[in-house]
N, C-alpha and C. Protein backbone atom coordinates (compact mmCIF):
# COMPACT_ATOMS: atom_id res chain seq x y z
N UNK A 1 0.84 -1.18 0.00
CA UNK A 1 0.00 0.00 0.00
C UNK A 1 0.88 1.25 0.00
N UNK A 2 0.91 2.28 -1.02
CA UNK A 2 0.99 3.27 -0.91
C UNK A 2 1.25 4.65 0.22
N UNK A 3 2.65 4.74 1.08
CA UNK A 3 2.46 6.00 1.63
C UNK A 3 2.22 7.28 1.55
N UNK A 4 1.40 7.62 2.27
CA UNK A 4 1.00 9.26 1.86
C UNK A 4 1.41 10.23 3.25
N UNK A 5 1.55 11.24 2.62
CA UNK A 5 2.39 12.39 3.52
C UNK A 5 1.83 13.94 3.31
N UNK A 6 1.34 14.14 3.95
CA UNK A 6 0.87 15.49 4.05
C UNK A 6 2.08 16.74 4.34
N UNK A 7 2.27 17.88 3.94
CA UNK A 7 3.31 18.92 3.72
C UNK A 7 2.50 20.04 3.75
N UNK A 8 2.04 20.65 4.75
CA UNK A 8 1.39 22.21 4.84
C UNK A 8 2.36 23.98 4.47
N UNK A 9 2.19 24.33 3.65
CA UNK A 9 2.67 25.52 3.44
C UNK A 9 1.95 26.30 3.40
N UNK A 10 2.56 27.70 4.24
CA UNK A 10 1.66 28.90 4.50
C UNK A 10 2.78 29.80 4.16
N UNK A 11 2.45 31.04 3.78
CA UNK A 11 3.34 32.19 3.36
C UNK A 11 4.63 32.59 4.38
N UNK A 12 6.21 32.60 3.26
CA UNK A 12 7.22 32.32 4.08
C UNK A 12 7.54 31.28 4.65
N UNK A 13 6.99 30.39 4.17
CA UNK A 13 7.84 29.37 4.37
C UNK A 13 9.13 29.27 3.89
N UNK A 14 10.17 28.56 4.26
CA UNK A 14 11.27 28.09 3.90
C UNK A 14 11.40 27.22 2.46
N UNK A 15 12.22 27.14 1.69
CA UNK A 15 11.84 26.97 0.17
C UNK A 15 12.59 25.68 0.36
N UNK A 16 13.76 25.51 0.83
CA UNK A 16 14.60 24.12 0.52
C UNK A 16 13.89 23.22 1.67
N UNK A 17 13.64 24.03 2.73
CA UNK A 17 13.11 22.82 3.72
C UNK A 17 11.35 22.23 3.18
N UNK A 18 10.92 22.89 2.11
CA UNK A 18 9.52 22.39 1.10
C UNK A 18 10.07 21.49 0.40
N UNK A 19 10.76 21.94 -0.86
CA UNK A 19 11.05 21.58 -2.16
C UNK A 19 12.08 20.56 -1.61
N UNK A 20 12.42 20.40 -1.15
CA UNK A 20 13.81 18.98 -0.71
C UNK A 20 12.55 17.73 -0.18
N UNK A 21 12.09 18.17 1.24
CA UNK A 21 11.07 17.04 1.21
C UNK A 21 10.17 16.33 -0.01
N UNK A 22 9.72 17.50 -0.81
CA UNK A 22 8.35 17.20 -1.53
C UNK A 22 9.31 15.86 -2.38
N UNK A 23 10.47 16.78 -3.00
CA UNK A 23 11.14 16.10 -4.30
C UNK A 23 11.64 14.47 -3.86
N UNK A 24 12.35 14.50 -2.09
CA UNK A 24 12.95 13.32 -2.16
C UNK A 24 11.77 11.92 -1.85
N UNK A 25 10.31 12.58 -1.24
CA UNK A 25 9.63 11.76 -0.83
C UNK A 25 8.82 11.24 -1.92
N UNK A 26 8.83 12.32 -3.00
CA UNK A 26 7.97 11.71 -4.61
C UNK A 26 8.79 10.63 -5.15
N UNK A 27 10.63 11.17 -5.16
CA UNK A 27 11.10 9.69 -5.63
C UNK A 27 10.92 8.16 -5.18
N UNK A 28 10.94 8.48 -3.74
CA UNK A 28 10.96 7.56 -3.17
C UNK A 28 9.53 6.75 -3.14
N UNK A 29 8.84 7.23 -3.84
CA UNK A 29 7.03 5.99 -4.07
C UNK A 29 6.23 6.87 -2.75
N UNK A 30 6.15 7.63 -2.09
CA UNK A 30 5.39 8.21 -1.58
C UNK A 30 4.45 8.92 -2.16
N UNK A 31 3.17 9.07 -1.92
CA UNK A 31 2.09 10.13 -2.42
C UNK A 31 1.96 11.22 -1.67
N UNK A 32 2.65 12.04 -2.06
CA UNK A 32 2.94 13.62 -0.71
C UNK A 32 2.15 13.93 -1.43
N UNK A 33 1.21 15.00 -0.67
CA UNK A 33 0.57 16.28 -0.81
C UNK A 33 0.92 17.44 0.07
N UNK A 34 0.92 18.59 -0.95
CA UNK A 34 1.02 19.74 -0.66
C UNK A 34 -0.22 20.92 -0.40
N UNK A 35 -0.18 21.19 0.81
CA UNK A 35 -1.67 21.85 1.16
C UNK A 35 -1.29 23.59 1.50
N UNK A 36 -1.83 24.17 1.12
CA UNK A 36 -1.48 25.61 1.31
C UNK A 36 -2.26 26.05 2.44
N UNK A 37 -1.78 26.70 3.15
CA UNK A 37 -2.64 27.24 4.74
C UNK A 37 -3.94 27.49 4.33
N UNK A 38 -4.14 29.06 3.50
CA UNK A 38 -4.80 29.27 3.31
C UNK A 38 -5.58 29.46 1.60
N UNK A 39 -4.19 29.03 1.12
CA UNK A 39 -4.63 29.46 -0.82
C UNK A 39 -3.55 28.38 -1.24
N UNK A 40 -3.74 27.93 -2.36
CA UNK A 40 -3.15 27.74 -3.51
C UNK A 40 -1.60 27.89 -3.51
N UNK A 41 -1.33 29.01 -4.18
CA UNK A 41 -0.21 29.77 -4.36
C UNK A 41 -0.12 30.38 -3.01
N UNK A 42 1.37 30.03 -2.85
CA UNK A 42 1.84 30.35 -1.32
C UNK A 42 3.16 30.99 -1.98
N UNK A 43 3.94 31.89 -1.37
CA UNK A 43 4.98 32.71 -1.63
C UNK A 43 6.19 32.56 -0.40
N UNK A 44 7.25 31.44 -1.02
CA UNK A 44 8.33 31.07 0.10
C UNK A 44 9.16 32.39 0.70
N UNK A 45 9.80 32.49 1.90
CA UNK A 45 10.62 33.14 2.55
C UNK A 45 11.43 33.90 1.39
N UNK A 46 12.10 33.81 0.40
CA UNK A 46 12.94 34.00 -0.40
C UNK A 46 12.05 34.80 -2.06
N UNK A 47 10.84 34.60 -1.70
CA UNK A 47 10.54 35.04 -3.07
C UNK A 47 10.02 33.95 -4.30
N UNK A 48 9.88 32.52 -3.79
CA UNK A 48 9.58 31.49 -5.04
C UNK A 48 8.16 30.96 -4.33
N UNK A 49 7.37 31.28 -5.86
CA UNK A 49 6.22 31.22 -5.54
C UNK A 49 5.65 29.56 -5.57
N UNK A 50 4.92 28.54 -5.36
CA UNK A 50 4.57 27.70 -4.87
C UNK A 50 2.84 27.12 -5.38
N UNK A 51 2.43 26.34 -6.40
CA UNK A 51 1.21 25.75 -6.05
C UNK A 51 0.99 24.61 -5.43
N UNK A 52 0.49 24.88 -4.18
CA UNK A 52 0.15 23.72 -3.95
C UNK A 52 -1.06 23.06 -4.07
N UNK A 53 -1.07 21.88 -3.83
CA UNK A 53 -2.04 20.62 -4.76
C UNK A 53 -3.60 20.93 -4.20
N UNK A 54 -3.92 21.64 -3.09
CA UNK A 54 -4.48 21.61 -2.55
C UNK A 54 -4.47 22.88 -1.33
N UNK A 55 -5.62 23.39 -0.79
CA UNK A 55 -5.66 24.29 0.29
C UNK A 55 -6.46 23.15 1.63
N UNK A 56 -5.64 23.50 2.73
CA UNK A 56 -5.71 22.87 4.26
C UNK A 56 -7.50 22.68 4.50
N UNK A 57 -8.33 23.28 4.17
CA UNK A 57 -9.86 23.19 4.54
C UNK A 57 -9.97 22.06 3.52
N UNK A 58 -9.73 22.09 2.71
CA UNK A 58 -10.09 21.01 1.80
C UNK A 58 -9.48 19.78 1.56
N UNK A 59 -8.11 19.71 2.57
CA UNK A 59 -7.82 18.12 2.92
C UNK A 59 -8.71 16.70 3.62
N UNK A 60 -9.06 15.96 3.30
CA UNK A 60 -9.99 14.93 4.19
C UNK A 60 -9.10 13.60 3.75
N UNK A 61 -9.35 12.36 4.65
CA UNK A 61 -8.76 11.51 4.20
C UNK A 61 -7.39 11.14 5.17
N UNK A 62 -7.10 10.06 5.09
CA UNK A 62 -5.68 9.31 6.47
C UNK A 62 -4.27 9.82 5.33
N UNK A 63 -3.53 10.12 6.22
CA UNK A 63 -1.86 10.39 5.80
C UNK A 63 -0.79 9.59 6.75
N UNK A 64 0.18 9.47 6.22
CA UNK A 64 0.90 8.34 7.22
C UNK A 64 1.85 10.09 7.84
N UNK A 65 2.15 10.60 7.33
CA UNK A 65 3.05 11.56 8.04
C UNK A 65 2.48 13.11 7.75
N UNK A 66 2.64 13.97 8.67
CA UNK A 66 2.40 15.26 8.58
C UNK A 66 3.67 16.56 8.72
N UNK A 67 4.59 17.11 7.56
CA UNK A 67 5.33 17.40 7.55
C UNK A 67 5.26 18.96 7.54
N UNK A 68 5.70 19.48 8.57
CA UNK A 68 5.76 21.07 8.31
C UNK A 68 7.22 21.55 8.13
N UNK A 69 7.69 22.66 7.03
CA UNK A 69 8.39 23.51 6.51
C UNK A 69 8.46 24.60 7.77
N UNK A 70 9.50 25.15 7.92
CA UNK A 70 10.32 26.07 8.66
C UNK A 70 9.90 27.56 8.27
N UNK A 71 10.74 28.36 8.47
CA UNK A 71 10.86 30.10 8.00
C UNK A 71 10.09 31.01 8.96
N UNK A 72 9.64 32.10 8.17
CA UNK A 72 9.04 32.93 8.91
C UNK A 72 7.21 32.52 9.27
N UNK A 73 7.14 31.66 8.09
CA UNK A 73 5.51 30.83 7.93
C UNK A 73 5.05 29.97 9.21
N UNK A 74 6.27 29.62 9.41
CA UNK A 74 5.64 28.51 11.02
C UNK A 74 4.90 29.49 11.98
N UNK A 75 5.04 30.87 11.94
CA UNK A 75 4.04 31.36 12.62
C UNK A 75 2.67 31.68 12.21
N UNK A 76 2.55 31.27 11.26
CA UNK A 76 0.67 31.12 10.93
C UNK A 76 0.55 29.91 10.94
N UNK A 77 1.26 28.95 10.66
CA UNK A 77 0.96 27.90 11.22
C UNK A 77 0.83 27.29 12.94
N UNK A 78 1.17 27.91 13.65
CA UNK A 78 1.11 27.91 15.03
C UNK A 78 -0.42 28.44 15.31
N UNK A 79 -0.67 29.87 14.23
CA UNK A 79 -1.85 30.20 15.05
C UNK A 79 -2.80 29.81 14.17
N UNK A 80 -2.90 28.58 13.32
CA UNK A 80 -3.81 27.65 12.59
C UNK A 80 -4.70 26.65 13.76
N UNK A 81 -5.96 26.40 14.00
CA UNK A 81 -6.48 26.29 15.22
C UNK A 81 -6.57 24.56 14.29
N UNK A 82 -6.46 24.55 12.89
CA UNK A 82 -6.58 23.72 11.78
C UNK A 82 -5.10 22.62 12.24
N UNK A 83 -4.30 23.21 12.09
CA UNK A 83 -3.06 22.95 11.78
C UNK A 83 -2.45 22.27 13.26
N UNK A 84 -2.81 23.15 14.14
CA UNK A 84 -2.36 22.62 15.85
C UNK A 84 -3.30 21.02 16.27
N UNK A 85 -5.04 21.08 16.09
CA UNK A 85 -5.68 20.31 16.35
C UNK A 85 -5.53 19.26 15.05
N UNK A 86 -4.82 19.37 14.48
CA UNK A 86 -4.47 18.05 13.16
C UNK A 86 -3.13 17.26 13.43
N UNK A 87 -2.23 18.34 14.54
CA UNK A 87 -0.87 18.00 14.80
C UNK A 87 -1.38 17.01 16.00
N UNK A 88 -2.20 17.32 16.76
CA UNK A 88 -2.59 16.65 17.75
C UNK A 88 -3.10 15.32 17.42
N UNK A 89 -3.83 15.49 16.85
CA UNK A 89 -4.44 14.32 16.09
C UNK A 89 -4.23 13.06 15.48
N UNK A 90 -2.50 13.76 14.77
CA UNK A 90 -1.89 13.07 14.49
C UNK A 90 -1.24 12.32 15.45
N UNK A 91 -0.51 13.19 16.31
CA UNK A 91 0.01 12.33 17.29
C UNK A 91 -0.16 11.64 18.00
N UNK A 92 -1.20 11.51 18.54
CA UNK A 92 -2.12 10.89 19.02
C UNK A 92 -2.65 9.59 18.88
N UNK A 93 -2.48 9.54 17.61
CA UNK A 93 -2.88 8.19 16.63
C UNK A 93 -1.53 7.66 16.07
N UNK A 94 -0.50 8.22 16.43
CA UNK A 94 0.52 7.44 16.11
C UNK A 94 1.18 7.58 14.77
N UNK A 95 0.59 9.18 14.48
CA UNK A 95 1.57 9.12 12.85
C UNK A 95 2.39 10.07 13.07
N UNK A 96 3.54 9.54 12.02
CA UNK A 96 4.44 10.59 12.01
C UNK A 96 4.20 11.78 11.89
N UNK A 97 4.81 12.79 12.63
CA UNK A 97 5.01 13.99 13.24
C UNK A 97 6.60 14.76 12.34
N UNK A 98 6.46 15.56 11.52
CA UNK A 98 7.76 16.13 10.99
C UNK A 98 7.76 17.81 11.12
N UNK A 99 8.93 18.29 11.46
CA UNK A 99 8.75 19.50 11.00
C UNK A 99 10.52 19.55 11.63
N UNK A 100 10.63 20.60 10.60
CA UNK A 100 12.28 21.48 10.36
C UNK A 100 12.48 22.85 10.71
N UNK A 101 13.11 23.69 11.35
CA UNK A 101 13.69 24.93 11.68
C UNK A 101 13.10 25.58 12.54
N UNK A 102 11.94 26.41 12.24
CA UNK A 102 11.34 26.67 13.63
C UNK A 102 9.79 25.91 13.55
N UNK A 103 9.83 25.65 13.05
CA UNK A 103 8.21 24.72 12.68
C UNK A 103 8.31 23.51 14.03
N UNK A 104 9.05 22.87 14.50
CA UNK A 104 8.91 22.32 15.96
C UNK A 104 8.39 23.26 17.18
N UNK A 105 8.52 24.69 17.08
CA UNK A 105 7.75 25.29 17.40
C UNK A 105 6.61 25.44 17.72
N UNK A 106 5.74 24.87 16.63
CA UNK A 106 4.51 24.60 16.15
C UNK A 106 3.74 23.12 16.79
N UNK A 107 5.04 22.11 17.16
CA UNK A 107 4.24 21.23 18.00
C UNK A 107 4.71 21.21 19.13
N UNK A 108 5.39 22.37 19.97
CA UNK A 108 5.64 22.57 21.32
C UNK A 108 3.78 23.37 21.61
N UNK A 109 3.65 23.98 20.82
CA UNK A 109 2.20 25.21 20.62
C UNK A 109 1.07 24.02 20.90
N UNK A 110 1.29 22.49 20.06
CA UNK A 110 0.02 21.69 20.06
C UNK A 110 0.23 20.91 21.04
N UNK A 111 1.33 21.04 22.10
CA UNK A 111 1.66 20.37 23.25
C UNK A 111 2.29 18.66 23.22
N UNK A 112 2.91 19.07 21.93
CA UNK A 112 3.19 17.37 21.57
C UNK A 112 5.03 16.97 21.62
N UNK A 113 5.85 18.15 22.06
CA UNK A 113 6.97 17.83 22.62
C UNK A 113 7.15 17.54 24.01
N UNK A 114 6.51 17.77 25.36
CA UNK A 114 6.12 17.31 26.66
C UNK A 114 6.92 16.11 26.63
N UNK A 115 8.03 16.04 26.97
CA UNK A 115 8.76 15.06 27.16
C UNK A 115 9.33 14.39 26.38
N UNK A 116 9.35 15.03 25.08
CA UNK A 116 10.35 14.17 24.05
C UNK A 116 11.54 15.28 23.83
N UNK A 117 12.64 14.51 22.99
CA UNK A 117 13.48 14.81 22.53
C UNK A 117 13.52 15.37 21.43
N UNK A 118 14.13 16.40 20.94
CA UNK A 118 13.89 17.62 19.61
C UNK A 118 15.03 18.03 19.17
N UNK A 119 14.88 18.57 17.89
CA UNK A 119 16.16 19.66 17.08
C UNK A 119 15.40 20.69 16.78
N UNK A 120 16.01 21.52 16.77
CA UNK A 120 15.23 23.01 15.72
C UNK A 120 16.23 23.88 15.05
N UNK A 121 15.77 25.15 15.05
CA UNK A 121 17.24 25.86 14.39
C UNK A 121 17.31 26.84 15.98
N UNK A 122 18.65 26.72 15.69
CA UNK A 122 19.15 27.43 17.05
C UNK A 122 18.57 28.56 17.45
N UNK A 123 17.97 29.50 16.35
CA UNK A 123 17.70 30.74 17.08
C UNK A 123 16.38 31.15 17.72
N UNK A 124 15.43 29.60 17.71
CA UNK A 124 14.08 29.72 17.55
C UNK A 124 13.90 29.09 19.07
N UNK A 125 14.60 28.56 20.12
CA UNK A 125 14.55 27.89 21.22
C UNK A 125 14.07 28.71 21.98
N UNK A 126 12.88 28.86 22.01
CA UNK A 126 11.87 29.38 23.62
C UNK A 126 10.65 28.37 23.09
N UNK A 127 9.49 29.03 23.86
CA UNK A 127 8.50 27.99 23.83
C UNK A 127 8.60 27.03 23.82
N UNK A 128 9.20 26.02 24.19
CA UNK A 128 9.26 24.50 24.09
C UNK A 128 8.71 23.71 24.83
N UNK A 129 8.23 24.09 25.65
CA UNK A 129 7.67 23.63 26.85
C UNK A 129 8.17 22.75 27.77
N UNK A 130 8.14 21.22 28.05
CA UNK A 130 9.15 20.70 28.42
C UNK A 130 9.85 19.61 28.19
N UNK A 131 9.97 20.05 26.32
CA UNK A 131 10.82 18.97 25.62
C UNK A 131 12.34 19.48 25.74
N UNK A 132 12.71 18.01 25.14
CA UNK A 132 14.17 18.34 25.91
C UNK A 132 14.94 18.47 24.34
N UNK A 133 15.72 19.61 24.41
CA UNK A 133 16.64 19.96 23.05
C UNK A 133 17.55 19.45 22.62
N UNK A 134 17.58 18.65 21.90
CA UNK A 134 19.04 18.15 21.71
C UNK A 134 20.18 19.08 20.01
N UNK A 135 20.90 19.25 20.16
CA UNK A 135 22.06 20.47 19.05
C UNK A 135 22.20 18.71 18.17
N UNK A 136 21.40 18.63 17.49
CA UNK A 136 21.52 17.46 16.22
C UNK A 136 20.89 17.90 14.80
N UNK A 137 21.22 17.53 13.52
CA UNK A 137 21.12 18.06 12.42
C UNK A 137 19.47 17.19 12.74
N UNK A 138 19.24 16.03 12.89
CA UNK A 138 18.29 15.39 13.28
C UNK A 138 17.73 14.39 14.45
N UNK A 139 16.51 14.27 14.85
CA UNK A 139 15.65 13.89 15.97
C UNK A 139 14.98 13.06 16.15
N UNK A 140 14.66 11.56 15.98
CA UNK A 140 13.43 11.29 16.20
C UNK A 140 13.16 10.48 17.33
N UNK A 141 12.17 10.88 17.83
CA UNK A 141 11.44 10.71 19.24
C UNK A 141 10.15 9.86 18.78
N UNK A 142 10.08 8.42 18.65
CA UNK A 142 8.67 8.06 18.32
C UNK A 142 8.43 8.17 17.60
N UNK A 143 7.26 8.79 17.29
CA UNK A 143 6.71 9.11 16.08
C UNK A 143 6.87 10.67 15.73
N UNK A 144 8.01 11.47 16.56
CA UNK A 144 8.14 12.49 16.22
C UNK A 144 9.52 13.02 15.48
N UNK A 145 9.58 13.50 14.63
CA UNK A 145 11.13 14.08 13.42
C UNK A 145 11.38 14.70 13.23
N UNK A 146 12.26 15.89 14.06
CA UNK A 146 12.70 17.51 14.19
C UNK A 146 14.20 17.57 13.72
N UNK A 147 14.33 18.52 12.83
CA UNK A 147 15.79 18.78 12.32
C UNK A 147 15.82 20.04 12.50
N UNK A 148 17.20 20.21 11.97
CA UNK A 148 18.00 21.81 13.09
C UNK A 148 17.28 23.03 11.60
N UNK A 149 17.42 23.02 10.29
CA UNK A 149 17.34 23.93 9.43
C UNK A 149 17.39 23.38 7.94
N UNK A 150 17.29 24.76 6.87
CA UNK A 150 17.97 24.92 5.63
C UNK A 150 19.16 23.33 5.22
N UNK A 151 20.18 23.61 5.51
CA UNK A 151 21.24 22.75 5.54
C UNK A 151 20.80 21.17 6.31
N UNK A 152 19.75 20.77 6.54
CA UNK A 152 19.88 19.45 7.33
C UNK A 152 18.05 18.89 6.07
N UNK A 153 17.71 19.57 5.49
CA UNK A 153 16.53 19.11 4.77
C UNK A 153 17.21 18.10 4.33
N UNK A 154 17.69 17.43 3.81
CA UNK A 154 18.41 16.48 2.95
C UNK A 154 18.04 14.80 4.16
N UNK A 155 18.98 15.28 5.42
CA UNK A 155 18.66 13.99 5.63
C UNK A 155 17.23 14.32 6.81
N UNK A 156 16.54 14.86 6.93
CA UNK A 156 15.53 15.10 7.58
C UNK A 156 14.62 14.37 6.72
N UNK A 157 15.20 14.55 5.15
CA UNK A 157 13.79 13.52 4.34
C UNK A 157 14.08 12.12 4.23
N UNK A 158 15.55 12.06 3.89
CA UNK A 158 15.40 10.58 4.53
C UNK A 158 15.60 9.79 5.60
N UNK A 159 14.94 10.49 6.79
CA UNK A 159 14.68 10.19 7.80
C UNK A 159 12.99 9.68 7.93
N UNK A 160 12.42 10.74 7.04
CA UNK A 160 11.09 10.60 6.85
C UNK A 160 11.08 9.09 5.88
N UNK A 161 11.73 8.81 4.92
CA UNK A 161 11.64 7.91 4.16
C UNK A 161 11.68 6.86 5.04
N UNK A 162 13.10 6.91 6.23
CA UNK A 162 13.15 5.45 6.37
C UNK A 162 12.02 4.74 7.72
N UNK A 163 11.62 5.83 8.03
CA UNK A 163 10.80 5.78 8.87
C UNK A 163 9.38 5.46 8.41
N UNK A 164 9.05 5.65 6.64
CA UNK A 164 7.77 5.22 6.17
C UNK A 164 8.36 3.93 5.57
N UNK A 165 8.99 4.31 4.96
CA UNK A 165 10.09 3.04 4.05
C UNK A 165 10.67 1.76 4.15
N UNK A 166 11.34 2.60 5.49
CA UNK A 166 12.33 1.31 5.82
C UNK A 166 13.63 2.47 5.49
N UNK A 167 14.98 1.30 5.80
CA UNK A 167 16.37 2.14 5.54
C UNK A 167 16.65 1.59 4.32
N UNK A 168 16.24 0.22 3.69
CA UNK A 168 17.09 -0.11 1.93
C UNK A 168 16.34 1.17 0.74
N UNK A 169 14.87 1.39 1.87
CA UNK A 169 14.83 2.59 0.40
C UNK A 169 14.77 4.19 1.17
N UNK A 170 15.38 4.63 1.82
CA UNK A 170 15.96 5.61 2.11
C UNK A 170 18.21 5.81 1.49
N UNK A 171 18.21 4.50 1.49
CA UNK A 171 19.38 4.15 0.90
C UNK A 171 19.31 4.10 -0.28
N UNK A 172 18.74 3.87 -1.18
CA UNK A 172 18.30 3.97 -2.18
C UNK A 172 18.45 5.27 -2.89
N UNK A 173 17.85 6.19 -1.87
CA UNK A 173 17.04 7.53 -2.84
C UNK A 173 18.29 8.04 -2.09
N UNK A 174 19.55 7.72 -1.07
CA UNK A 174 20.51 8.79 -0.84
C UNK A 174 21.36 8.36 -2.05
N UNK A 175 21.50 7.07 -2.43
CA UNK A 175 22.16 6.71 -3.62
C UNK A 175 22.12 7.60 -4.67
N UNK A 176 20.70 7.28 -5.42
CA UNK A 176 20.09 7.82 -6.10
C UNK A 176 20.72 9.24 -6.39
N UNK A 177 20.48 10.29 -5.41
CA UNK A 177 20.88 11.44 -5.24
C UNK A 177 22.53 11.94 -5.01
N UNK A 178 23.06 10.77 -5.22
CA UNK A 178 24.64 10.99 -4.75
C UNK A 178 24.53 12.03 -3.67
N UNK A 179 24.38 11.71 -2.35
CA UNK A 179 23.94 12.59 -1.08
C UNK A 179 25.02 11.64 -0.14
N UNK A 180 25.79 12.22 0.32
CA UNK A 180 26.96 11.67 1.09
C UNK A 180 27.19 12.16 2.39
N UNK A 181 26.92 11.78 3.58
CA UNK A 181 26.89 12.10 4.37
C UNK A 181 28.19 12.47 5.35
């Protein structure tokens, strides 16, 4: 059966921590979708504009992972009442939990770091509540997958891979990509 992965973007988001997930999880036989907070066309941190497949009200349907993008955007995603009670939801039920740079942010907000272990980007560490930080390019706690930034998207996705995958096809798609760690 087919994994599917949900990827929420809202304006300012981070462009490599989007476009690195979307690209390495399509190679890899995943069915990602891309949901825009509130529209369509979303406009990354940097200026590159974005359609995504779909807008967040109009998602229905099970996803094996829920991946949020970093930047200045994780703060409308925090105050998404959509986005927090879906993070919950998820977790709850046992699916993967992703997010990169300050977007862990976003599930300290839905109360779902409380005792796990995390990465983020260094400059974003308040609110955390009382998860515990660890200075790693990557994190995973359970069913939860926090990386530090920009520079760590790479293996943050195949982290996500091997965690839907397995590691021969997360190995695979680092192959694939001549990605050398």
């Amino acid at each position: 059966m087919t994994k599917k992965a949900l990827l929420v973007l809202a304006d300012g988001f981070e462009e490599i921590e989007a476009v690195v997930p979307i690209d390495l999880l399509r190679r890899a036989g995943i069915d990602l979708v891309t949901a825009g907070l509130k529209k369509e066309w979303v406009q990354g941190r940097q200026g590159v504009t974005l359609k995504a497949d779909t807008v967040l009200n109009r998602v229905i349907g099970l996803f094996d992972a829920l991946i949020l993008p970093g930047g200045p955007g994780h703060k409308a995603l925090m105050e998404s009442d959509r986005v927090l009670r879906l993070t919950e939801d998820y977790f709850r039920d046992k699916i993967l939990c992703c997010a990169i740079c300050a977007a862990p942010r976003v599930f300290a907000a839905a109360g779902i770091l409380d005792g796990k272990r995390f990465t983020c980007y260094p400059g974003s560490l308040d609110d955390f509540g009382n998860g515990e930080y660890v200075p790693a390019e990557v994190v995973r706690d359970g069913n939860i997958i926090t990386s530090a930034g920009p520079g760590t998207a790479v293996p943050f996705s195949l982290s996500i891979i091997e965690a839907l995958l397995g590691e021969a096809k997360a190995a695979a798609v680092k192959a694939q990509i001549l990605y050398h760690d």
